[in-house]
Protein backbone atom coordinates (compact mmCIF):
# COMPACT_ATOMS: atom_id res chain seq x y z
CA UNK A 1 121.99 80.53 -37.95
CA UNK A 2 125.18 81.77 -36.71
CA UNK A 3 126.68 81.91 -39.97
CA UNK A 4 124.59 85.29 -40.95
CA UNK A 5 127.25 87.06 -38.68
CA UNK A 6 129.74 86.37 -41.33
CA UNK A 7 127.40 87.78 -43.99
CA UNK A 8 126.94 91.04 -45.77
CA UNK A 9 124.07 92.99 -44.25
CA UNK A 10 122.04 92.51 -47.83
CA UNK A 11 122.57 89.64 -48.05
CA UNK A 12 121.72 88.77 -44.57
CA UNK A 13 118.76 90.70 -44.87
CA UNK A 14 117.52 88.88 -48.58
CA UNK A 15 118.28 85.46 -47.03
CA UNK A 16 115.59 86.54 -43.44
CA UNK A 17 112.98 87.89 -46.06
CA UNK A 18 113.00 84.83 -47.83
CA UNK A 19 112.96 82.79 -44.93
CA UNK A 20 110.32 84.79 -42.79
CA UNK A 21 108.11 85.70 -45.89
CA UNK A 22 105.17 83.87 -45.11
CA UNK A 23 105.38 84.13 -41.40
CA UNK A 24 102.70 86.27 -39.09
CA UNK A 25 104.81 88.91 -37.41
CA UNK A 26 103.77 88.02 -34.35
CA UNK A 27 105.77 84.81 -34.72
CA UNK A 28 108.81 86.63 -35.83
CA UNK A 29 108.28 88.54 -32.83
CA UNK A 30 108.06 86.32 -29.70
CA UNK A 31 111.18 84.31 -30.36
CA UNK A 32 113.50 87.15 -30.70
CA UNK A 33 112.03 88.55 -27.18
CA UNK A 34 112.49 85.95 -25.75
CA UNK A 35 115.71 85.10 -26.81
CA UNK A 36 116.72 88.62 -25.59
CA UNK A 37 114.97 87.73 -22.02
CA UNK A 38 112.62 90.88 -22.57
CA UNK A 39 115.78 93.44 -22.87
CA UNK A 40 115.23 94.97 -25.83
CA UNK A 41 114.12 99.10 -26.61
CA UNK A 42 112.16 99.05 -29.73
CA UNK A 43 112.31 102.81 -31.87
CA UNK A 44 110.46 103.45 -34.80
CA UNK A 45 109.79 106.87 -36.67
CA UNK A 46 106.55 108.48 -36.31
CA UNK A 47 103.57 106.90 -37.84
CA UNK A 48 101.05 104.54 -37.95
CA UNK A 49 103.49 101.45 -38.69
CA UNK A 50 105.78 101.68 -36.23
CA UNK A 51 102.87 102.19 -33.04
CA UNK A 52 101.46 98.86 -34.54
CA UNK A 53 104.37 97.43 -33.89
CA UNK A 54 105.03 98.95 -30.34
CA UNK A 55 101.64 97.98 -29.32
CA UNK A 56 102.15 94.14 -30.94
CA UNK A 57 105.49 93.77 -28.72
CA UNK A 58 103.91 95.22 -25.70
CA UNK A 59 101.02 92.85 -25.93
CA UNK A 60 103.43 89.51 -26.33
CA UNK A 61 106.22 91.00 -23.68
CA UNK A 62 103.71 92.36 -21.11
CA UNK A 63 104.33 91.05 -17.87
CA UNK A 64 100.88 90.76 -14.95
CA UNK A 65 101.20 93.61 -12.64
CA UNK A 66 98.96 94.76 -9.43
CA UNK A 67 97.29 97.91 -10.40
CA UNK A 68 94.69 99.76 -8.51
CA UNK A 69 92.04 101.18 -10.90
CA UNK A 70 89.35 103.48 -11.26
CA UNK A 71 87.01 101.02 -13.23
CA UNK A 72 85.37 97.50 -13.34
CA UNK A 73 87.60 95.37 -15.38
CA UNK A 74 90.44 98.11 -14.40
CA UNK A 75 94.21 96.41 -13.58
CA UNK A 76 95.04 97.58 -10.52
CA UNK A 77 97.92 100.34 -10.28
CA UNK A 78 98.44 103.58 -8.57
CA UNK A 79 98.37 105.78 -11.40
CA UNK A 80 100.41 108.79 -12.24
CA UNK A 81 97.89 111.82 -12.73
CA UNK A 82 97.30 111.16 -9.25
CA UNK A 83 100.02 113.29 -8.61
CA UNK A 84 98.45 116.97 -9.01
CA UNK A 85 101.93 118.36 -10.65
CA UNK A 86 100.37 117.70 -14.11
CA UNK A 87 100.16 119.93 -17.32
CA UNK A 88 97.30 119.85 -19.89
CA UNK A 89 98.02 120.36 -23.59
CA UNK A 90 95.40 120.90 -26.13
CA UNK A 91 95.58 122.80 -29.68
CA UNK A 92 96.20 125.51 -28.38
CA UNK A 93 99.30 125.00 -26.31
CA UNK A 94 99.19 124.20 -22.24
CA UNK A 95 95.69 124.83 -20.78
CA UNK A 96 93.90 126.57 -17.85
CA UNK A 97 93.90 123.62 -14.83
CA UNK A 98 90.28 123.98 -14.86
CA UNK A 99 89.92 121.65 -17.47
CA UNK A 100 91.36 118.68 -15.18
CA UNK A 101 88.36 117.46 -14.33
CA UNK A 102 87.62 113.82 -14.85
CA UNK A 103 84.84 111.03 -14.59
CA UNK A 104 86.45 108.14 -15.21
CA UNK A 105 90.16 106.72 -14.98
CA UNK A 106 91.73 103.91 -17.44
CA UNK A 107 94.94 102.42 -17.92
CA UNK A 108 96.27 101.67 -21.39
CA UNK A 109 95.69 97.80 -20.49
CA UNK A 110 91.86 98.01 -19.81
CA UNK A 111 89.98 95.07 -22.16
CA UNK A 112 87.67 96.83 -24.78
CA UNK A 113 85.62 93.95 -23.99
CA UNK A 114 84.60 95.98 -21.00
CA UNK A 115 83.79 98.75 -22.46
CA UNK A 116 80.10 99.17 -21.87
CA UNK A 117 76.86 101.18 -21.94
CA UNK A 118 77.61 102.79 -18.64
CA UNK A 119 80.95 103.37 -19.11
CA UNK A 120 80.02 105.39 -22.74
CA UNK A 121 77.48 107.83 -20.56
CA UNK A 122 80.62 108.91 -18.79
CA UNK A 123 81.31 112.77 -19.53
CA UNK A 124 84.60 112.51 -19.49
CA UNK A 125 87.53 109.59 -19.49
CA UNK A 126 91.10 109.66 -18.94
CA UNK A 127 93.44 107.13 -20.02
CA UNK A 128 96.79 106.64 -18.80
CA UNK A 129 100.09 105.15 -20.48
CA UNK A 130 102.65 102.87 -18.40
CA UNK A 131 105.39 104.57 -21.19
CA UNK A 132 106.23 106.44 -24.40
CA UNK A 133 106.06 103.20 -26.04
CA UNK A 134 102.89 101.77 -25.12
CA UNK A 135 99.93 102.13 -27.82
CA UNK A 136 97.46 100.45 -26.25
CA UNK A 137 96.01 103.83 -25.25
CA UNK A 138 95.45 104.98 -28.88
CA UNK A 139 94.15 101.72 -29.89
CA UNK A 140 91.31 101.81 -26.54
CA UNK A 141 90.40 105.57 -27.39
CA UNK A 142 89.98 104.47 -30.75
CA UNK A 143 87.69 101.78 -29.72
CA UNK A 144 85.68 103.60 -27.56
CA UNK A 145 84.95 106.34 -30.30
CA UNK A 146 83.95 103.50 -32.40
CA UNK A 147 81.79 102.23 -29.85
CA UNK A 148 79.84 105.69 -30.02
CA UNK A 149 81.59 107.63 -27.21
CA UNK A 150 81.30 111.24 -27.98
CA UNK A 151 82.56 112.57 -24.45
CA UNK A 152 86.30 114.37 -24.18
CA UNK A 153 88.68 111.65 -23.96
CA UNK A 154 92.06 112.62 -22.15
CA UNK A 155 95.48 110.98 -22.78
CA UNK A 156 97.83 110.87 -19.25
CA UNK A 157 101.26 109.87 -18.84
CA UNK A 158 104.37 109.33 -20.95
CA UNK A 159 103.27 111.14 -23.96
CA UNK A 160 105.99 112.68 -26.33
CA UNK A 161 105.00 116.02 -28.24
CA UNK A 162 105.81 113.88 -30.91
CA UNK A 163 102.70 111.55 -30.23
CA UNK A 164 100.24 114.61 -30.32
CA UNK A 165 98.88 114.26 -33.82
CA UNK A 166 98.78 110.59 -33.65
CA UNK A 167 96.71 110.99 -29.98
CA UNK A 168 94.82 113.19 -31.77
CA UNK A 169 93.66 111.03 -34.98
CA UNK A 170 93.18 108.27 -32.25
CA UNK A 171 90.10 110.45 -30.76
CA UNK A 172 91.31 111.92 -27.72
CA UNK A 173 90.70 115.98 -27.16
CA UNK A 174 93.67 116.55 -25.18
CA UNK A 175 97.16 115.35 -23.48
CA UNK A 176 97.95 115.51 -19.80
CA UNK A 177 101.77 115.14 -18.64
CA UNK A 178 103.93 115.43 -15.69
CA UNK A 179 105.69 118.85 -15.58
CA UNK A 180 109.04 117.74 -15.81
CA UNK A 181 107.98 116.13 -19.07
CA UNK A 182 106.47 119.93 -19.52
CA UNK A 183 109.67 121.16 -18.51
CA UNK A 184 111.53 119.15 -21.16
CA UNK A 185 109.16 119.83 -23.90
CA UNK A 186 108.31 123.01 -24.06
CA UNK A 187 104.25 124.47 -24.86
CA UNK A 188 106.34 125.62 -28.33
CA UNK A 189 106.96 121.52 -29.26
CA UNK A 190 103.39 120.84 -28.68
CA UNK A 191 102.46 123.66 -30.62
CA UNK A 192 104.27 122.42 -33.28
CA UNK A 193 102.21 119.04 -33.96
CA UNK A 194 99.04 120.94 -33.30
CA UNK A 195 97.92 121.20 -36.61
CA UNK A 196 97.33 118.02 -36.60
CA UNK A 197 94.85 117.11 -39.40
CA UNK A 198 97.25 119.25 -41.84
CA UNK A 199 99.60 115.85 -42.53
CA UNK A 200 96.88 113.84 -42.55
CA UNK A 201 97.49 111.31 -45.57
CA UNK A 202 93.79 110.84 -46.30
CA UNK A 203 92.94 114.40 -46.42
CA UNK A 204 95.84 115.18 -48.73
CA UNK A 205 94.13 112.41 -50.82
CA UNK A 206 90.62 113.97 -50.40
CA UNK A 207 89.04 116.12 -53.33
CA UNK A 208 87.48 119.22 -52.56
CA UNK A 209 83.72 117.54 -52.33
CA UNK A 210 85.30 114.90 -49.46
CA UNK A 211 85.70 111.75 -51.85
CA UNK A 212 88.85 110.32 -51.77
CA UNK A 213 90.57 111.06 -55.11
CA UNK A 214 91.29 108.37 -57.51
């Protein structure tokens, strides 16, 4: 529709609604990538909205790769925590490295379908993002917490302060990063977002007793 480019932007953007109302996003989604051959940066505020939509583009852009895992069903990739120049970040700013230790490695693109009795004993998993934009990694920790995993979950890789809270509310106890990421983003950022069930929406809804107010 080249004609749009001659447009106003409102009304450009009231004649799409109308057009794309009843579509699934998903098919709003894969033409535009690949009309834009997979070169595109998506940004989006933080919030729950805008990693849904992260994680829906990675999943239809996502390219096969050779990773070398930790874990059956694992994609195989060397991973970056393998590199001991890491920095752990809890509530209470950057930890003691005695709390490194790990039991079992995922990346952010492990199938929940292999999530499995064994792998739920484990007393400890890691899981590891490709980039700042990937949220498969808060959608799998969330997964495995509601599969009944009540071991310390660890987020690796290219994790913005910014995605603290959100890491978080997705179950996972703490935040590993690279320390030039460290170096960037000071302990005082981290600290920042580490109140992290004081913007919660639902407890701002909640009543004093724990219903949710109506």
């Amino acid at each position: 529709m080249p004609y749009l480019n001659d447009m106003p932007l409102e009304a450009r953007l009231a004649l799409l609604n109308r057009r794309d109302a009843d579509r699934q996003p998903q098919d709003i989604l894969k033409p535009a990538l690949a009309l834009l051959d997979q070169k595109i940066a998506l940004l989006g505020s933080f919030g729950a909205e805008p990693a849904v939509l992260l994680h829906m583009a990675a999943q239809i852009a996502s390219k096969p790769t050779l990773r070398a895992g930790h874990w059956p069903g694992q994609s195989k990739k060397r991973i970056m925590h393998e590199d001991p120049m890491t920095v752990i970040v809890n509530d209470h700013g950057f930890a003691p490295q005695n709390t490194r230790a790990i039991a079992a490695d995922l990346q952010s693109d492990f199938d929940p379908k292999g999530i499995t009795a064994e792998l739920l004993k484990q007393r400890s998993i890691r899981i590891t993002l490709d980039s700042f934009a990937d949220g498969r990694g808060f959608t799998l920790a969330a997964r495995l917490r509601q599969n009944g995993y009540r071991g310390h979950l660890r987020l690796a890789g290219h994790v913005l302060a910014d995605q603290y809270t959100m890491a978080r509310r997705s179950g996972f106890d703490d935040v590993e990063i690279p320390q030039d990421l460290a170096a960037r983003q000071p302990e005082s950022q981290w600290l920042a977002r580490a109140d992290w069930r004081a913007h919660d929406y639902q407890s701002r809804l909640r009543r004093p007793n724990g219903r949710i107010a109506t």
